[in-house]
N, C-alpha and C. Protein backbone atom coordinates (compact mmCIF):
# COMPACT_ATOMS: atom_id res chain seq x y z
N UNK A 1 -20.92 -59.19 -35.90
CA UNK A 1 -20.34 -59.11 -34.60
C UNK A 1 -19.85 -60.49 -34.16
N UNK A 2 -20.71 -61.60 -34.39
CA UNK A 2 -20.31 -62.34 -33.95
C UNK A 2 -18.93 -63.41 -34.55
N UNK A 3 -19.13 -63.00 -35.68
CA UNK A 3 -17.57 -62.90 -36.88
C UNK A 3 -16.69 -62.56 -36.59
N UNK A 4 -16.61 -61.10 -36.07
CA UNK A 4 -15.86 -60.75 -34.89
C UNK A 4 -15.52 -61.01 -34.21
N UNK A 5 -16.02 -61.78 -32.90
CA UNK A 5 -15.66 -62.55 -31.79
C UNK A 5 -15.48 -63.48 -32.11
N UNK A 6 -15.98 -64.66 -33.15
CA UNK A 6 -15.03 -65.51 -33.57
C UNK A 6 -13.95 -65.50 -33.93
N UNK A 7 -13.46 -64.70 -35.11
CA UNK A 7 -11.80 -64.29 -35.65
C UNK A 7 -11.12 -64.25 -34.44
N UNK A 8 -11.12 -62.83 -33.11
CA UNK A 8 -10.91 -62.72 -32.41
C UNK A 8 -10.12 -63.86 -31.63
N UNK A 9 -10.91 -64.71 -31.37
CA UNK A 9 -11.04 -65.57 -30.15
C UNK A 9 -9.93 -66.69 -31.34
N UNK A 10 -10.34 -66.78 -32.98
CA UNK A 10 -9.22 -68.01 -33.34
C UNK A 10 -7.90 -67.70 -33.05
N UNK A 11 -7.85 -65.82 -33.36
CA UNK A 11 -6.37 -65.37 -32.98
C UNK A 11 -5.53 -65.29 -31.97
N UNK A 12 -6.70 -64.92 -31.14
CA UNK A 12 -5.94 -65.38 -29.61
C UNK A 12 -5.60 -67.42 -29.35
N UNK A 13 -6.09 -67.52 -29.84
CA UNK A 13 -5.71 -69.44 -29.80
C UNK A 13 -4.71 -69.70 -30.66
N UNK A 14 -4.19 -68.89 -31.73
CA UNK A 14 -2.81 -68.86 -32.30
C UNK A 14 -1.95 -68.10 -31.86
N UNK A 15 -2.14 -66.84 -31.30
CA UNK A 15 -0.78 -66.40 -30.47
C UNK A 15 -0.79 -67.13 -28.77
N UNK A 16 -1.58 -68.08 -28.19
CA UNK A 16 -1.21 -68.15 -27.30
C UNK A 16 -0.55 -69.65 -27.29
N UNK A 17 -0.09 -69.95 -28.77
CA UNK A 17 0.93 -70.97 -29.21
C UNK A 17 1.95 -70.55 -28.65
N UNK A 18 2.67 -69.76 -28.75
CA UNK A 18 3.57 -69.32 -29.26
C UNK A 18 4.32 -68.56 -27.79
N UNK A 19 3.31 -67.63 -26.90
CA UNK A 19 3.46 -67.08 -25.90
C UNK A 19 2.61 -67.53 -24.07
N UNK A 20 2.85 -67.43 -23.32
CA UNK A 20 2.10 -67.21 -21.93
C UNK A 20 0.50 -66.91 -22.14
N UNK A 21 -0.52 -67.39 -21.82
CA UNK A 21 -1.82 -66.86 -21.77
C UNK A 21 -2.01 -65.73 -21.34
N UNK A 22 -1.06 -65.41 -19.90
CA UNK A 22 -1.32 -64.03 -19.07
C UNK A 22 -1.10 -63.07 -20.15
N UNK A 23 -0.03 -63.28 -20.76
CA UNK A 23 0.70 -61.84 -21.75
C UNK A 23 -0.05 -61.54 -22.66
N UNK A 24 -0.05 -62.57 -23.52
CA UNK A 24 -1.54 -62.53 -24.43
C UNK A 24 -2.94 -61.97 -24.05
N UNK A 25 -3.46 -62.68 -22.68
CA UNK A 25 -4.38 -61.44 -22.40
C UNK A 25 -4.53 -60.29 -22.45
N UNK A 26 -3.72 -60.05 -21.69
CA UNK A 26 -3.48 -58.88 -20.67
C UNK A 26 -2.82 -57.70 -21.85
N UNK A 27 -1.90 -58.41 -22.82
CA UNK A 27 -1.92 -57.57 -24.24
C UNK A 27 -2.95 -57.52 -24.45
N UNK A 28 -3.90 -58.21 -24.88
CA UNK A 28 -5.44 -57.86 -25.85
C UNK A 28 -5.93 -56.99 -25.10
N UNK A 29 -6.63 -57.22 -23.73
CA UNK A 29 -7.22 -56.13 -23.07
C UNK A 29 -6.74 -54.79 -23.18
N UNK A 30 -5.29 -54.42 -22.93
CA UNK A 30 -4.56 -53.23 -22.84
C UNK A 30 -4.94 -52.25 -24.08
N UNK A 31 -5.04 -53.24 -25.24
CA UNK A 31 -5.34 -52.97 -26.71
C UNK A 31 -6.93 -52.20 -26.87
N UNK A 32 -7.81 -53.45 -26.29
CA UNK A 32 -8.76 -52.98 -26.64
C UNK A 32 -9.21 -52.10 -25.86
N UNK A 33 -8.90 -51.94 -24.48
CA UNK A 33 -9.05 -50.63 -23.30
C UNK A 33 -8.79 -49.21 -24.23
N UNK A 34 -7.42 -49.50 -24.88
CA UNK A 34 -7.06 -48.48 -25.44
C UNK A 34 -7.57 -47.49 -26.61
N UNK A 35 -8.31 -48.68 -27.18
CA UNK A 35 -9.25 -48.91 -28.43
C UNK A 35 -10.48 -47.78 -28.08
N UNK A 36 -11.04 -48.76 -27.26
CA UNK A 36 -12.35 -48.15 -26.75
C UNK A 36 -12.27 -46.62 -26.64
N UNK A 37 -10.97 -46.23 -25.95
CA UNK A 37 -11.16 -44.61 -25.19
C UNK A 37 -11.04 -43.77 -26.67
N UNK A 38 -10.32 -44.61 -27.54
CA UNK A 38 -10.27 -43.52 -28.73
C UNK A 38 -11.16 -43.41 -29.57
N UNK A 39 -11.49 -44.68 -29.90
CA UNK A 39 -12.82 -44.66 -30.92
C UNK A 39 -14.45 -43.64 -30.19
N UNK A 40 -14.17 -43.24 -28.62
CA UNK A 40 -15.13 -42.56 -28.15
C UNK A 40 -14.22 -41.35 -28.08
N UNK A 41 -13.25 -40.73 -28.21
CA UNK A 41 -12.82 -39.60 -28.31
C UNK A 41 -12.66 -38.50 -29.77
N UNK A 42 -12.46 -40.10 -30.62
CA UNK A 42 -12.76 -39.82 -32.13
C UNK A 42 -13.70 -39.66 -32.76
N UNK A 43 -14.50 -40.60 -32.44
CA UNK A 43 -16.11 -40.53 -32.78
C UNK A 43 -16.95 -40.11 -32.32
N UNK A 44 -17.17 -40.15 -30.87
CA UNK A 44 -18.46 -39.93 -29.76
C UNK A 44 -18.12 -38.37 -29.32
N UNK A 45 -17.26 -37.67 -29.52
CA UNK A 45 -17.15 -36.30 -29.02
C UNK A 45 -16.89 -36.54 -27.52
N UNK A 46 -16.06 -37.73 -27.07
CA UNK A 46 -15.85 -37.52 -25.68
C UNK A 46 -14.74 -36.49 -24.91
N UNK A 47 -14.59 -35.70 -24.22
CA UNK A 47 -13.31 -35.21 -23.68
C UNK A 47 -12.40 -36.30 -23.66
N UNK A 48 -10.85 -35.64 -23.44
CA UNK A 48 -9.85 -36.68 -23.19
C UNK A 48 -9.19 -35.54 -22.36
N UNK A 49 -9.45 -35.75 -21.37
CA UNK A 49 -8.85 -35.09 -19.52
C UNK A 49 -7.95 -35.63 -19.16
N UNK A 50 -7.02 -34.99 -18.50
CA UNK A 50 -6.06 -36.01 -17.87
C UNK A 50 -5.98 -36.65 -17.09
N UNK A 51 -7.56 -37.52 -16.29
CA UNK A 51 -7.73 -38.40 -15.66
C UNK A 51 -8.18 -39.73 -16.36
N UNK A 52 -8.28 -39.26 -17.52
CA UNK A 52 -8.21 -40.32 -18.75
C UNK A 52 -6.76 -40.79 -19.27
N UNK A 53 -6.00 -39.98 -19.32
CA UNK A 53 -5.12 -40.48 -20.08
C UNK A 53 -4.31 -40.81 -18.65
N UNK A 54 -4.19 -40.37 -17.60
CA UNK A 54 -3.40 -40.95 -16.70
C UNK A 54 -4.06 -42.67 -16.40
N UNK A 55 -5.50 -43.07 -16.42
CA UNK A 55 -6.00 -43.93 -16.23
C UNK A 55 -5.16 -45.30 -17.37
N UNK A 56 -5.32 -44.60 -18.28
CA UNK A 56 -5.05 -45.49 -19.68
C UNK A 56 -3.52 -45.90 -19.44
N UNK A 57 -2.88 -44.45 -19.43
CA UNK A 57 -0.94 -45.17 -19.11
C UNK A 57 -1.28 -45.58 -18.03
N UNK A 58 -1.33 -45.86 -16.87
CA UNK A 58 -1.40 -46.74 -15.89
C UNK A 58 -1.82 -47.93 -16.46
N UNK A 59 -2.36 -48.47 -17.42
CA UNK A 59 -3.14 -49.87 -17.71
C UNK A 59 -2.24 -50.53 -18.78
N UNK A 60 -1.45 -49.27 -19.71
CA UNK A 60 -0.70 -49.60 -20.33
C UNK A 60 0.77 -50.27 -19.57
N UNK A 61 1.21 -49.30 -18.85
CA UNK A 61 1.87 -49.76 -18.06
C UNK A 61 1.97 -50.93 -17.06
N UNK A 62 0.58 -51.02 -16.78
CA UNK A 62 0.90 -52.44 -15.59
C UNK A 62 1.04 -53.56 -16.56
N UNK A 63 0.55 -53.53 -18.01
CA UNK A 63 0.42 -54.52 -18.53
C UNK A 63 1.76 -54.80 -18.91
N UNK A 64 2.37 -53.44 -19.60
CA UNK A 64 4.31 -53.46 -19.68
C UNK A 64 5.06 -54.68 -18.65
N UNK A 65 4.33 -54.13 -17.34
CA UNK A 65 5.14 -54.77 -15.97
C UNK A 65 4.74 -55.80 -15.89
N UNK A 66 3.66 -56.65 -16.06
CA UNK A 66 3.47 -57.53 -16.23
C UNK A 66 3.97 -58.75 -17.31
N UNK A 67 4.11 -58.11 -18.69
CA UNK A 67 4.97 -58.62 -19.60
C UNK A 67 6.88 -58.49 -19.44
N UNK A 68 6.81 -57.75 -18.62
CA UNK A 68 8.13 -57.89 -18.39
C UNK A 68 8.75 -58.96 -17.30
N UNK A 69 7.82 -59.19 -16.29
CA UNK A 69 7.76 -60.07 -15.11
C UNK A 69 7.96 -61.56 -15.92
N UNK A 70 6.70 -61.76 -16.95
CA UNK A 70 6.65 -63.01 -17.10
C UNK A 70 8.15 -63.46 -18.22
N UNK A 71 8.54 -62.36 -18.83
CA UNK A 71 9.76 -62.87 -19.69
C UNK A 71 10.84 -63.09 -18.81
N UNK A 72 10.88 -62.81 -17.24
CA UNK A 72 12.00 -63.16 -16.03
C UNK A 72 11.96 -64.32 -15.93
């Protein structure tokens, strides 16, 4: 795990060469938000309701709007 969060954390310190910190975040989070709901829908036997998936495009989306803001 903690291999994990190391790699992690070197990769984010090489794409945020390159790009904005916000975008880079706010991409990773969106990712791993996204991550999370499936690997518990895939694995854990969770429902996927449509107060889930409206939750998720909304997060996907602000993050869109947000990456679109900062390339203005």
């Amino acid at each position: 795990m903690l291999l994990g969060y190391a790699l992690s954390y070197w990769l984010l310190v090489m794409v945020i060469q390159n790009i904005p910190v916000s975008v880079a975040y706010a991409t990773w989070s969106r990712l791993a938000t996204a991550g999370i709901a499936l690997i518990g829908v895939l694995f854990l036997q969770e429902r996927l309701d449509l107060a889930k998936v409206a939750g998720i495009a909304m997060i996907i989306v602000g993050v869109a709007v947000l990456n679109l803001h900062e390339a203005h």
